[in-house]
C-alpha atoms as a PDB file:
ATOM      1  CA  UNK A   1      37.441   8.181 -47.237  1.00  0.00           C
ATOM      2  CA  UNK A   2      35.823   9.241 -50.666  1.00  0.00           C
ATOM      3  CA  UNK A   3      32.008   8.040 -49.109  1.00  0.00           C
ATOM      4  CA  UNK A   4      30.256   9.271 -52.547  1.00  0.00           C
ATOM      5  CA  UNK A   5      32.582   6.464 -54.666  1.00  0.00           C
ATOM      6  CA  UNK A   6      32.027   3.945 -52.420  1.00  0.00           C
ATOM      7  CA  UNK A   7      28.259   4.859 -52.602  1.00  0.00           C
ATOM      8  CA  UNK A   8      28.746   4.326 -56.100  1.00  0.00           C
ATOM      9  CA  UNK A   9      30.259   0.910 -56.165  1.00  0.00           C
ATOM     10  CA  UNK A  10      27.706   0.074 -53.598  1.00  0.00           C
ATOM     11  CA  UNK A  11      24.782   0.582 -55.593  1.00  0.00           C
ATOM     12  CA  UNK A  12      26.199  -0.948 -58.436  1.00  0.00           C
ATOM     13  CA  UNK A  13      27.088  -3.640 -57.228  1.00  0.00           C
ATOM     14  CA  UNK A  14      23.509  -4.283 -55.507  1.00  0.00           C
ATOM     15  CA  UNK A  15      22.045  -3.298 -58.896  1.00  0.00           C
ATOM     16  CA  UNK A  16      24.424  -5.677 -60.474  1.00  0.00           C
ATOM     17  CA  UNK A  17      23.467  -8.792 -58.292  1.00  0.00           C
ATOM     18  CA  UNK A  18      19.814  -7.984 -58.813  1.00  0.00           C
ATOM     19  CA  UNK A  19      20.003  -7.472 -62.642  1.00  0.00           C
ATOM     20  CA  UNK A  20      22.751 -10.684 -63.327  1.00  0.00           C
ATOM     21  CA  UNK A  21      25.725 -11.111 -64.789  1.00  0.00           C
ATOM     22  CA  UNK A  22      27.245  -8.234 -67.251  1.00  0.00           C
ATOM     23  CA  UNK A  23      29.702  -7.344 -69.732  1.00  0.00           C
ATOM     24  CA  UNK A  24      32.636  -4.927 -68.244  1.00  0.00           C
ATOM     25  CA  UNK A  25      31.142  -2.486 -70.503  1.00  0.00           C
ATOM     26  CA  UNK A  26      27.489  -3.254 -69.334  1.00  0.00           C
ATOM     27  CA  UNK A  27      28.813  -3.074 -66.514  1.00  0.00           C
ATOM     28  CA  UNK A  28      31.175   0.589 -66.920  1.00  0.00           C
ATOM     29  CA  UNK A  29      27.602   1.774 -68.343  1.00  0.00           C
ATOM     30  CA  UNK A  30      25.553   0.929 -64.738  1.00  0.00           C
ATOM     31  CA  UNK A  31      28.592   2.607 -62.729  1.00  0.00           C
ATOM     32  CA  UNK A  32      28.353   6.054 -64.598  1.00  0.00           C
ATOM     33  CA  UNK A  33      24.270   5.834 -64.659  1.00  0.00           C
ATOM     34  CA  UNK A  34      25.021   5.679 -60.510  1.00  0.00           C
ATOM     35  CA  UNK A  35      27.400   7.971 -60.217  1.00  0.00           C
ATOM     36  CA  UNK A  36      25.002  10.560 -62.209  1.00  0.00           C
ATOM     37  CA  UNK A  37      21.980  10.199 -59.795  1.00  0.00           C
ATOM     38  CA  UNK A  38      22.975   7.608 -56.868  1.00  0.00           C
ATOM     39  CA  UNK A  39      20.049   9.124 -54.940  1.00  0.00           C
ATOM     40  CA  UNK A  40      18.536   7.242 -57.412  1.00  0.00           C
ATOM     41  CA  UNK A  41      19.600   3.626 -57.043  1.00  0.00           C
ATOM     42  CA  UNK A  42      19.232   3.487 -53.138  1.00  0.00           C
ATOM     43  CA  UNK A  43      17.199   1.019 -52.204  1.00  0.00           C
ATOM     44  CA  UNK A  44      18.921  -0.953 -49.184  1.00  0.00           C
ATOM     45  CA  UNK A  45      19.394   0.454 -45.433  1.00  0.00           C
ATOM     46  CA  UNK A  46      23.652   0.730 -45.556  1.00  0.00           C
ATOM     47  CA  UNK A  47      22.753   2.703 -48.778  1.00  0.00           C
ATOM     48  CA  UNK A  48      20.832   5.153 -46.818  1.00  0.00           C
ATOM     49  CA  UNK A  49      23.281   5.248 -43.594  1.00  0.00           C
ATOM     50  CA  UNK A  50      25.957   5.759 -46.544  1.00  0.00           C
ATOM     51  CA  UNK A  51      24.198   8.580 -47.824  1.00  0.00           C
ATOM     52  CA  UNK A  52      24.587  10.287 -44.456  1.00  0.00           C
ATOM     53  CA  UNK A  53      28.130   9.832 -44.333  1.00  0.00           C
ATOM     54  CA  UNK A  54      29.284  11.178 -47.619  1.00  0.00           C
ATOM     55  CA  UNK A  55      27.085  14.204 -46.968  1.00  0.00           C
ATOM     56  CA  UNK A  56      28.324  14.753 -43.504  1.00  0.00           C
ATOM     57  CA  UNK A  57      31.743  14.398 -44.425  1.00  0.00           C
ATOM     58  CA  UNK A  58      31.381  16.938 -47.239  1.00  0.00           C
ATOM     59  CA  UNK A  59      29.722  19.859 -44.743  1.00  0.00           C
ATOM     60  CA  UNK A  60      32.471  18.697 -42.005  1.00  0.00           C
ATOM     61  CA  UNK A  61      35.672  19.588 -45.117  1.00  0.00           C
ATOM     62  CA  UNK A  62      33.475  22.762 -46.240  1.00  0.00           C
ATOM     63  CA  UNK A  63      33.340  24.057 -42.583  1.00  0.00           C
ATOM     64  CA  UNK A  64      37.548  23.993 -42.151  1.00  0.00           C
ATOM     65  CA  UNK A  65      37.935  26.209 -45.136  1.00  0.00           C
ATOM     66  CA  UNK A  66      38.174  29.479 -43.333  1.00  0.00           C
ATOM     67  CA  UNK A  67      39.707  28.291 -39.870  1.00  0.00           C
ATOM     68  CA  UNK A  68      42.837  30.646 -40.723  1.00  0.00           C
ATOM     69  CA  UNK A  69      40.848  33.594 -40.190  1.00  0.00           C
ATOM     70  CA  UNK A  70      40.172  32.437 -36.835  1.00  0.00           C
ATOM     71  CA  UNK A  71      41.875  33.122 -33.575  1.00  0.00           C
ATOM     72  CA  UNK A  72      42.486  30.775 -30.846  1.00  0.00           C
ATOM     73  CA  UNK A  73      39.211  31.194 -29.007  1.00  0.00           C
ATOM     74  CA  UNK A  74      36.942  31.085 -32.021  1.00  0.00           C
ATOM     75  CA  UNK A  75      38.708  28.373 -33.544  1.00  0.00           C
ATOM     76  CA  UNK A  76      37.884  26.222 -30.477  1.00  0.00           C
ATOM     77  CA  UNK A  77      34.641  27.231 -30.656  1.00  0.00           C
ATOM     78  CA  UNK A  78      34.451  26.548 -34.175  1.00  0.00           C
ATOM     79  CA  UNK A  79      36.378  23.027 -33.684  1.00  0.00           C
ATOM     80  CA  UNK A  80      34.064  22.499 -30.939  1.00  0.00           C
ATOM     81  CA  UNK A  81      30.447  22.969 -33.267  1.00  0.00           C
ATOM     82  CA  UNK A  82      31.633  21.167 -36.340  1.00  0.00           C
ATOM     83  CA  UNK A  83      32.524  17.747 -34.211  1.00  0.00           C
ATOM     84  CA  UNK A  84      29.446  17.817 -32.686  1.00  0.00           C
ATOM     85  CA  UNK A  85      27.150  18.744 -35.986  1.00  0.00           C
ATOM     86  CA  UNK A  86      29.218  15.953 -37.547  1.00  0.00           C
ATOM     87  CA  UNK A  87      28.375  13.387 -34.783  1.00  0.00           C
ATOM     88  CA  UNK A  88      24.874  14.308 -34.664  1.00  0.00           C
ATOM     89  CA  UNK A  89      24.973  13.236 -38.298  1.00  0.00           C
ATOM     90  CA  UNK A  90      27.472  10.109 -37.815  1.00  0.00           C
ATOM     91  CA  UNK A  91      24.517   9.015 -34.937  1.00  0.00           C
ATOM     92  CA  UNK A  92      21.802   9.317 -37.388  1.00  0.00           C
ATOM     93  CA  UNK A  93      23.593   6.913 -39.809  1.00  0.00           C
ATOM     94  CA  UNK A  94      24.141   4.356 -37.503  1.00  0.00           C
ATOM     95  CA  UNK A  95      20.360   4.751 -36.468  1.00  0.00           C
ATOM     96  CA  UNK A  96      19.049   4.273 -39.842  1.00  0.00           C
ATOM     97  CA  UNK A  97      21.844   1.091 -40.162  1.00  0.00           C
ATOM     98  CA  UNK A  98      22.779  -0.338 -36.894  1.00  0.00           C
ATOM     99  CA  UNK A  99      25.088  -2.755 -39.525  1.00  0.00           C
ATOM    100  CA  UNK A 100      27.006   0.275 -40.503  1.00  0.00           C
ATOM    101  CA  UNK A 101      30.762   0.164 -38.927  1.00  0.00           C
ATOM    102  CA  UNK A 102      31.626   3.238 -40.965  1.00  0.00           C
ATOM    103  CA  UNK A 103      28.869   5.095 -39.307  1.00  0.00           C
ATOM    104  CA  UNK A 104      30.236   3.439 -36.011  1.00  0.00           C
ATOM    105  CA  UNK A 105      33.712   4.815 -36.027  1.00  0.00           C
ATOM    106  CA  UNK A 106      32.725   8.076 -37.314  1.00  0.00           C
ATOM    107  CA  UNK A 107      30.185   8.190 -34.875  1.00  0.00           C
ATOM    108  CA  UNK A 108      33.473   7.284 -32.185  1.00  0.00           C
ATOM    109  CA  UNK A 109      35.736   9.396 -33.789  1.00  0.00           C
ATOM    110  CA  UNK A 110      34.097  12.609 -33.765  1.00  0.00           C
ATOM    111  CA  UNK A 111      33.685  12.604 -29.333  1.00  0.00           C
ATOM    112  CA  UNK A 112      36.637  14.093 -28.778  1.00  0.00           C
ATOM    113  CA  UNK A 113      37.762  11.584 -26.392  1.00  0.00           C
ATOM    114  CA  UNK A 114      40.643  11.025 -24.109  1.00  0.00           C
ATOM    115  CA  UNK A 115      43.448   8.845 -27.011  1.00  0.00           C
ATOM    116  CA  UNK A 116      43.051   6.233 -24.054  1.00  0.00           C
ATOM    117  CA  UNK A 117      39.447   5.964 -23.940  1.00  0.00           C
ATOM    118  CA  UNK A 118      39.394   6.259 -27.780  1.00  0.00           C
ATOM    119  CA  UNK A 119      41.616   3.281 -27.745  1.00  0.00           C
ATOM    120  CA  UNK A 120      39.035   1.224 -25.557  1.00  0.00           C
ATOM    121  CA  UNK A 121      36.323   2.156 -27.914  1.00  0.00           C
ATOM    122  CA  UNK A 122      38.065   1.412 -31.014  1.00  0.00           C
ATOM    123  CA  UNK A 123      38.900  -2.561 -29.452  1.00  0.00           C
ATOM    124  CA  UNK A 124      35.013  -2.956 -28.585  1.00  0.00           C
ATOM    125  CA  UNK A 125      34.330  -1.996 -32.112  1.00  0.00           C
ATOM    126  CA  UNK A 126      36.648  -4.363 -33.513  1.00  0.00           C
ATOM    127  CA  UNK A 127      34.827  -6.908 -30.972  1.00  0.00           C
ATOM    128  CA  UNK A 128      31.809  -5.833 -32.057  1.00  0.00           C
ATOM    129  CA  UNK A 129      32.257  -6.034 -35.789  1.00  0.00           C
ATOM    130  CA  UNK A 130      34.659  -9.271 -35.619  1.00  0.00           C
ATOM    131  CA  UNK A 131      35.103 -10.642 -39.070  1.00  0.00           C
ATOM    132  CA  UNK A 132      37.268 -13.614 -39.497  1.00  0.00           C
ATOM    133  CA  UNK A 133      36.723 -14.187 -43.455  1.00  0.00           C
ATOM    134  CA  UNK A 134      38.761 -11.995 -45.489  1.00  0.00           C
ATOM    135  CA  UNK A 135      37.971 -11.505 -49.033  1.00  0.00           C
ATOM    136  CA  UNK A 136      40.444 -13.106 -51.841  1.00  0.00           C
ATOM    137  CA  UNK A 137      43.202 -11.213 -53.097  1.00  0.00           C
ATOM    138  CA  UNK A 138      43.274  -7.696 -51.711  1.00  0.00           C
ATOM    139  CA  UNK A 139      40.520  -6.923 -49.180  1.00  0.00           C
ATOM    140  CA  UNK A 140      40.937  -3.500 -50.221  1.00  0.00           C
ATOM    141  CA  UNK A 141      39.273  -4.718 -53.611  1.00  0.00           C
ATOM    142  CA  UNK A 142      35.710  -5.768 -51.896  1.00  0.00           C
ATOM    143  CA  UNK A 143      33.667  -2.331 -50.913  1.00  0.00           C
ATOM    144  CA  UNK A 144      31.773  -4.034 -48.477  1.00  0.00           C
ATOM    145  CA  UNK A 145      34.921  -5.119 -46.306  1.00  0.00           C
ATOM    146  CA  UNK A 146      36.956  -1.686 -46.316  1.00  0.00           C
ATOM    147  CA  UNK A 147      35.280  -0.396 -43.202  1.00  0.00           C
ATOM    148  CA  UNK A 148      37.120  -3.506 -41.620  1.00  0.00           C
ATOM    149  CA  UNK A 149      40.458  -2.068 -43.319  1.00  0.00           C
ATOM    150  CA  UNK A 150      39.807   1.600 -41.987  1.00  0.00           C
ATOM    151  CA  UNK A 151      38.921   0.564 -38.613  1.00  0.00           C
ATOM    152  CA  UNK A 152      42.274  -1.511 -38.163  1.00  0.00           C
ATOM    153  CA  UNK A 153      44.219   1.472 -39.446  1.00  0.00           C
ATOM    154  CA  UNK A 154      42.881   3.941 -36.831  1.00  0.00           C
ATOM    155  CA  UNK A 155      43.308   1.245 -33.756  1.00  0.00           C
ATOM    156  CA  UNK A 156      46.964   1.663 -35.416  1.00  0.00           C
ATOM    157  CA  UNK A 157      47.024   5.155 -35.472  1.00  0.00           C
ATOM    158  CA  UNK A 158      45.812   5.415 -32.217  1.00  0.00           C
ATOM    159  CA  UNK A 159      48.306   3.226 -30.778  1.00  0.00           C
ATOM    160  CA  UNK A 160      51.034   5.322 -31.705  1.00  0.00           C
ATOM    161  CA  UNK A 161      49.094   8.099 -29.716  1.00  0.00           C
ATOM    162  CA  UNK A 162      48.488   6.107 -26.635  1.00  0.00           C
ATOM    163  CA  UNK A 163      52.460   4.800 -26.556  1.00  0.00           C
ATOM    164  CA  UNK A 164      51.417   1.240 -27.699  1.00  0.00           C
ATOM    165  CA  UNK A 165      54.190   0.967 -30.388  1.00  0.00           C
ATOM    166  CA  UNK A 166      54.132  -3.373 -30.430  1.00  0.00           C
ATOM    167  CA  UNK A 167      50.325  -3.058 -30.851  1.00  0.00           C
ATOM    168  CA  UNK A 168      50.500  -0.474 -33.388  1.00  0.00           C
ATOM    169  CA  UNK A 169      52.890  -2.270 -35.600  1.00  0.00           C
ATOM    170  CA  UNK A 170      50.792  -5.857 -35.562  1.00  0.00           C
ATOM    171  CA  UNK A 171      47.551  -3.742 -36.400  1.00  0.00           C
ATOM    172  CA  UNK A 172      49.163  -1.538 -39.306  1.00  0.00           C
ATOM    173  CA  UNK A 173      51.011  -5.010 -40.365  1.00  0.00           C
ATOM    174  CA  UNK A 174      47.564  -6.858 -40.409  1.00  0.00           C
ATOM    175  CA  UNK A 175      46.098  -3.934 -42.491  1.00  0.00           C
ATOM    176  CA  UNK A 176      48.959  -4.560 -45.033  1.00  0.00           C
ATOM    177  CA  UNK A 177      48.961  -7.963 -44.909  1.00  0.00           C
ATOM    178  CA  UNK A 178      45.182  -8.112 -45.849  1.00  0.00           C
ATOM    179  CA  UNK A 179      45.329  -5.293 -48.111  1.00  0.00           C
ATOM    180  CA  UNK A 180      49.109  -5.247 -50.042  1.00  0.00           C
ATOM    181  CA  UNK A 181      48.338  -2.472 -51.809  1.00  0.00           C
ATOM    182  CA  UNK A 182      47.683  -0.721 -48.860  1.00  0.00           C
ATOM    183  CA  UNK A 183      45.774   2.655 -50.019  1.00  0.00           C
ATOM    184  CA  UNK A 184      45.249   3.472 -46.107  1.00  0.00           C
ATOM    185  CA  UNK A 185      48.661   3.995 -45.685  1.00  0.00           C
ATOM    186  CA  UNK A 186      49.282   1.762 -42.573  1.00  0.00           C
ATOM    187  CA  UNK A 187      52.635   1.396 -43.782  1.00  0.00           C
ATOM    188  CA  UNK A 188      53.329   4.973 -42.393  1.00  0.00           C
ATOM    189  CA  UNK A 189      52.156   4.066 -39.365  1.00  0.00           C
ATOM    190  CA  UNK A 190      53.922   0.787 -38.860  1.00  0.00           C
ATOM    191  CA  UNK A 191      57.530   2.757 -39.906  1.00  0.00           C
ATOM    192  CA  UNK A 192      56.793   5.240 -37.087  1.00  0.00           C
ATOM    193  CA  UNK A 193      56.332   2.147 -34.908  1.00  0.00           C
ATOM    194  CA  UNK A 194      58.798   0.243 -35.526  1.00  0.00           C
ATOM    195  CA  UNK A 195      61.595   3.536 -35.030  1.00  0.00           C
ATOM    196  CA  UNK A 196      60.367   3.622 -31.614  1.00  0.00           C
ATOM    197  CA  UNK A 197      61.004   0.135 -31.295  1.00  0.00           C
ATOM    198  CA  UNK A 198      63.900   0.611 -32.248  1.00  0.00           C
ATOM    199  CA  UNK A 199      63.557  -2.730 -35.150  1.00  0.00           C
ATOM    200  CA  UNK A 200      65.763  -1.363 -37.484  1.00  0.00           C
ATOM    201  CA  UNK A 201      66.010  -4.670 -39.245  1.00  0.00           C
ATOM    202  CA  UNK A 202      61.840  -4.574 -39.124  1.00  0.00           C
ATOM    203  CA  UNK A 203      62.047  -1.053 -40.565  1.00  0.00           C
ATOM    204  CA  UNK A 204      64.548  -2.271 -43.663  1.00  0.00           C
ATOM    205  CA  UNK A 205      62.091  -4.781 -44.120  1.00  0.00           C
ATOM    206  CA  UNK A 206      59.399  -2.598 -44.159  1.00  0.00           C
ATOM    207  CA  UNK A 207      61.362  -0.258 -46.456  1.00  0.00           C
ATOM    208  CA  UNK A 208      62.319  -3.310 -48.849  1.00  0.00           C
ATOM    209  CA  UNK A 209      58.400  -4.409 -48.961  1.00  0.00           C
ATOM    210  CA  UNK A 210      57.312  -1.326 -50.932  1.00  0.00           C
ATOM    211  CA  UNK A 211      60.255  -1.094 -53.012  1.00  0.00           C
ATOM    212  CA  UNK A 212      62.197   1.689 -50.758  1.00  0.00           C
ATOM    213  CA  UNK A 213      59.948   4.041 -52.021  1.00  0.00           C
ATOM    214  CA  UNK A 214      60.798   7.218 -49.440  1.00  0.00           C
ATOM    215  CA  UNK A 215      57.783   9.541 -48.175  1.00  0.00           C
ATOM    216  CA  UNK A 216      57.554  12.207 -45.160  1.00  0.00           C
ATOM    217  CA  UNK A 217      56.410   9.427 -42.760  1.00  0.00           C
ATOM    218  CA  UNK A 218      59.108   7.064 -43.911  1.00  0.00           C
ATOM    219  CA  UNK A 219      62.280  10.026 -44.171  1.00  0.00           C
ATOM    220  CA  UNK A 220      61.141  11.095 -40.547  1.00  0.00           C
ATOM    221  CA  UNK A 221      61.015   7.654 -38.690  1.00  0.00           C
ATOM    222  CA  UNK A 222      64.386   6.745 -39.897  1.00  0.00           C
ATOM    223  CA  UNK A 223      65.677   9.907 -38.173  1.00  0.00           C
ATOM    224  CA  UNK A 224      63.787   8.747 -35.440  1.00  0.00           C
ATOM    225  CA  UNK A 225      65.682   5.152 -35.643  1.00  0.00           C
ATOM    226  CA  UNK A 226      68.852   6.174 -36.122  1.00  0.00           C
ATOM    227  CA  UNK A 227      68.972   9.226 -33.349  1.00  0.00           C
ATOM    228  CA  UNK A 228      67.632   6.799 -30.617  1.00  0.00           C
ATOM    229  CA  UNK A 229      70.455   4.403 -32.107  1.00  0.00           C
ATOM    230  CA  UNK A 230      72.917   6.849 -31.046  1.00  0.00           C
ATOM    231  CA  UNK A 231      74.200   6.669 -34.528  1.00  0.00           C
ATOM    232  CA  UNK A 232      74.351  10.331 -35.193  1.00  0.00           C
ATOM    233  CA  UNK A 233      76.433  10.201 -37.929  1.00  0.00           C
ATOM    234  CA  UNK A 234      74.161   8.458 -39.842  1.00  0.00           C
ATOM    235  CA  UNK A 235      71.322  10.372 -38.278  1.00  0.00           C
ATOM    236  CA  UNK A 236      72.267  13.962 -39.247  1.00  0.00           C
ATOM    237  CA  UNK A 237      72.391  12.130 -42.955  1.00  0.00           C
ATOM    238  CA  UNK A 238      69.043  11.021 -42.612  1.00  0.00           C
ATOM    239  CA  UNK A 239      67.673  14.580 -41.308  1.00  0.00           C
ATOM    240  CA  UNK A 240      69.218  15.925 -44.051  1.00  0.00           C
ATOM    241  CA  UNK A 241      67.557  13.928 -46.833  1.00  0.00           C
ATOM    242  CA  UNK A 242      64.236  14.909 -44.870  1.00  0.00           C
ATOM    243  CA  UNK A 243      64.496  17.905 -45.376  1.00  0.00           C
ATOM    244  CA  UNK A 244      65.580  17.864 -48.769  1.00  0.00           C
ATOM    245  CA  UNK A 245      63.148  15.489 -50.249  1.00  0.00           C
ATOM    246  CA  UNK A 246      60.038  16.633 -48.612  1.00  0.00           C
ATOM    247  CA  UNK A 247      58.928  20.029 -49.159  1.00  0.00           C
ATOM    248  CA  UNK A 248      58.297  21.826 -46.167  1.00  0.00           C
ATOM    249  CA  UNK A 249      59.472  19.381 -43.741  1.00  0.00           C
ATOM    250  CA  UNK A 250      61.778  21.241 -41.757  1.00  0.00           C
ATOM    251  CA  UNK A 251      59.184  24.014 -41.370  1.00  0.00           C
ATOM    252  CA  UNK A 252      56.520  21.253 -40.626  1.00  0.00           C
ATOM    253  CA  UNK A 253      59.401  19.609 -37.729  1.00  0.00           C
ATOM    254  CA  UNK A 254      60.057  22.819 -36.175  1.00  0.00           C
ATOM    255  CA  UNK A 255      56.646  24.733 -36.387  1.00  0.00           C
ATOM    256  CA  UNK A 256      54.394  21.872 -35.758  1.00  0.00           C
ATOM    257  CA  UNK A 257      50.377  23.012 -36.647  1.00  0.00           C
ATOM    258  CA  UNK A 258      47.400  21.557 -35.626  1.00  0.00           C
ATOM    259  CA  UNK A 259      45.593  18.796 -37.796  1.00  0.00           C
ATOM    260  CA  UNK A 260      41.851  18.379 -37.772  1.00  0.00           C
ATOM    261  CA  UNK A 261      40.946  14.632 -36.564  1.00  0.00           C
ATOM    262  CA  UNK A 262      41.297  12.089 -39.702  1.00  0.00           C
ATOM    263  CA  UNK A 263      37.668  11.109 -40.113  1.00  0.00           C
ATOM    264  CA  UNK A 264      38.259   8.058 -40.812  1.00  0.00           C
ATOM    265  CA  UNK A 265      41.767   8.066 -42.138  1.00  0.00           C
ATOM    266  CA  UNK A 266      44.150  10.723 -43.608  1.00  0.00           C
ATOM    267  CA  UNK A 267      42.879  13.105 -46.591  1.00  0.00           C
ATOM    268  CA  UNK A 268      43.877  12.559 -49.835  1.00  0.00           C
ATOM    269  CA  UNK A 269      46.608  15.143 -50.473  1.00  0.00           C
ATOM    270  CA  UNK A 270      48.950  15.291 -53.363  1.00  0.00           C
ATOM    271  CA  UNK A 271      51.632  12.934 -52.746  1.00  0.00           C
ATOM    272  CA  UNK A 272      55.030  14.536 -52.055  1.00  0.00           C
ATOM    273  CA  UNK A 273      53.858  17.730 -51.173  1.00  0.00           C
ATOM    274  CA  UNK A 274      53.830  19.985 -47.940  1.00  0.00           C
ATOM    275  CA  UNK A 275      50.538  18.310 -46.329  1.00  0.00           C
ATOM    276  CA  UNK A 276      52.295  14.645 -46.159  1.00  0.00           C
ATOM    277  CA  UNK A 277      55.030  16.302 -44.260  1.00  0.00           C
ATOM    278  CA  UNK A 278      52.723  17.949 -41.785  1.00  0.00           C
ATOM    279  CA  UNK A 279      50.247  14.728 -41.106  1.00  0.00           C
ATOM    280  CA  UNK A 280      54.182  12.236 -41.150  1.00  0.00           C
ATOM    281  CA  UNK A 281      54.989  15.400 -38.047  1.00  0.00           C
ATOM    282  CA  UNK A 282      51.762  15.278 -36.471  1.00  0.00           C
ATOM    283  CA  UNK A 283      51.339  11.601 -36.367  1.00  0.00           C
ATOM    284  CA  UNK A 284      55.148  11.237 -34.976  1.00  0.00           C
ATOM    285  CA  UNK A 285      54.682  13.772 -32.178  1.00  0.00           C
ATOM    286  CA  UNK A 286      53.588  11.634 -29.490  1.00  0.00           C
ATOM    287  CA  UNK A 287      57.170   9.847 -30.016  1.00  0.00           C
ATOM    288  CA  UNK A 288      58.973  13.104 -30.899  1.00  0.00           C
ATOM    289  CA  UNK A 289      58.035  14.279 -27.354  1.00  0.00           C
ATOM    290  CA  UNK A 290      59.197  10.433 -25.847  1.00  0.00           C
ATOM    291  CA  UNK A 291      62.162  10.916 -27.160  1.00  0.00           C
ATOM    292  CA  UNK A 292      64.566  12.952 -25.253  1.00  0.00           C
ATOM    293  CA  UNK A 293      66.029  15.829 -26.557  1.00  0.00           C
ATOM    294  CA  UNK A 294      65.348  14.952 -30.241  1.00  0.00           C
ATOM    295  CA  UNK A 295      63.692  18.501 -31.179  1.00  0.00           C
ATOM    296  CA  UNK A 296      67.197  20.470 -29.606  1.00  0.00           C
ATOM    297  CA  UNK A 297      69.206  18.412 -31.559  1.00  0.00           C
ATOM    298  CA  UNK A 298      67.079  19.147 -34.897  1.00  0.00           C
ATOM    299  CA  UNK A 299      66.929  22.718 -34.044  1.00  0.00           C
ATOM    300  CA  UNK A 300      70.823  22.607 -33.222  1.00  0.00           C
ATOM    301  CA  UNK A 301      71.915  22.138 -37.315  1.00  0.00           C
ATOM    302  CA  UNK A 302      71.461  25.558 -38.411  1.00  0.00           C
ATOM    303  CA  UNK A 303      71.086  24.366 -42.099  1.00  0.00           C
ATOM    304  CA  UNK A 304      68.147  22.599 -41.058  1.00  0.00           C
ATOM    305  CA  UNK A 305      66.441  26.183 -38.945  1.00  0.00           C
ATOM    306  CA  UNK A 306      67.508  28.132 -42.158  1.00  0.00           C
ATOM    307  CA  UNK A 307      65.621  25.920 -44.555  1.00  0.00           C
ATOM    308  CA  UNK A 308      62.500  25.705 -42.566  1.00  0.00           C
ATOM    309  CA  UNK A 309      62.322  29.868 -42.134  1.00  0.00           C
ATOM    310  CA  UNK A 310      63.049  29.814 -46.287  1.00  0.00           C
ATOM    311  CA  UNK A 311      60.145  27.535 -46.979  1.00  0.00           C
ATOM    312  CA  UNK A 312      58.041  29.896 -44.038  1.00  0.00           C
ATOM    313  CA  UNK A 313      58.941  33.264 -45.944  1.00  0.00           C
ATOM    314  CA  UNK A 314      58.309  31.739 -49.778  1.00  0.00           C
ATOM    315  CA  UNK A 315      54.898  30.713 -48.383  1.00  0.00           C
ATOM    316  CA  UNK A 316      54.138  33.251 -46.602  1.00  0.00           C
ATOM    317  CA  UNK A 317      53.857  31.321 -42.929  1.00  0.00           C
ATOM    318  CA  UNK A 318      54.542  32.328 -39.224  1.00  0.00           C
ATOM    319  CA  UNK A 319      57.887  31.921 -38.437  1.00  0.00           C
END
């Protein structure tokens, strides 16, 4: 969630309804006089509550930067005092806007619950924030309706945690369906669903819809599909082109790390590289671990092992 851009098209926007109707480059002009000072152009309530957020969210990224030097006790610790300094924060924001579902799910998001009780609060947001109009053309497009988007995309995500593949695959699907461009990325999350599912003709369709375009999440779930096919054949082909076309993914299969709680949704990384393997890994575990067997039989192709300790030694990683 980039909270200071969406401040920015917030105010704007506000500004823009107040002052009437501009030219694009009137218009381009009032955007960059926001995004200099947006302190500055705050004059609503979800403004303020916004504020919060994007400041929260930049002391909660600062404090990860030196968990590495950590060991396992103080990293808990650590863990521990940034989720609750962040929800203190989250709280504020949805005391200042009671409106604000951002604020909301961060606020949710950040106690550490139980995946099932996580799930429970996620539905009464969702009941709680109901919105049956979506905006024309891709919701994603209206800033005042992507809290909606991010929402549905974590019920999805959580889903996958909590073993409810059918419901995970209709929310991630409703995401996509209201946003096609889908910059959430519920598209990863509906391919993990439907491998567990076992839909491979959903997954083709899936792939088909965004143009076969492969990615970590995508490379992994159809050696998810195809193992729990009993099609090995084709199986071992498809573990081989995941570790081939995403860097690191071997290593991030077989040495699974921790990954701090997406808050809301999953950082922007660079697309292709090592982090998009771990998050596809980390988000798949819950069926990696359903699935009988599945890690033995990665760790059984010795090409695969060998490939994993080369990428752990070149970047200097435990193996």
């Amino acid at each position: 969630m980039n909270a200071w851009d969406e401040l920015v098209e917030r105010c704007a926007q506000r500004r823009l309804k107040k002052l009437g109707p501009l030219s694009d480059e009137a218009y381009a002009e009032l955007v960059l006089a926001v995004r200099e000072n947006p302190e500055s152009f705050i004059e609503h309530t979800p403004e303020r509550a916004m504020l919060v957020i994007a400041r929260a969210l930049d002391a909660y990224q600062a404090s990860c930067r030196n968990d590495d030097l950590l060991d396992d006790a103080a990293f808990e610790e650590e863990r521990s005092r940034r989720l609750a300094k962040a929800h203190a924060e989250f709280t504020l924001a949805r005391e200042i806007d009671e409106s604000s579902l951002d604020a909301c799910l961060l606020e949710l998001l950040t106690e550490d619950r139980d995946p099932d009780l996580l799930f429970r609060g996620l539905i009464e947001l969702e009941r709680d924030f109901s919105s049956d109009e979506l905006p024309p053309g891709d919701a994603w497009d209206d800033v005042f309706y992507r809290p909606h988007l991010r929402l549905r995309a974590a019920l999805a995500r959580t889903c996958l945690d909590t073993a409810r593949y059918g419901i995970a695959e209709r929310a991630a699907t409703s995401v996509m369906d209201a946003s096609p461009s889908d910059p959430l990325g519920a598209r990863h999350t509906c391919a993990l669903a439907l491998a567990r599912l076992e839909d491979e003709k959903g997954f083709d369709a899936l792939d088909a819809r965004f143009s076969r375009q492969g990615d970590p999440w995508s490379h992994l779930a159809r050696v998810i599909l195809l193992y729990k096919l009993d099609r090995m054949s084709a199986a071992r082909r498809a573990l081989r082109g995941f570790d081939q076309l995403c860097p690191g993914g071997a290593y991030a299969l077989l040495r699974p790390t921790y990954v701090e709680p997406y808050l809301p949704d999953r950082p922007d990384v660079t697309p292709g590289g090592f982090e998009e393997s771990v998050f596809a890994v980390r988000e798949a575990e819950p069926i990696i671990a359903d699935v009988p067997d599945f890690i033995n039989w990665c760790q059984g192709h010795d090409w695969l092992v060998a490939s994993a300790r080369r990428f752990a030694e070149k970047n200097d990683l435990d193996w």
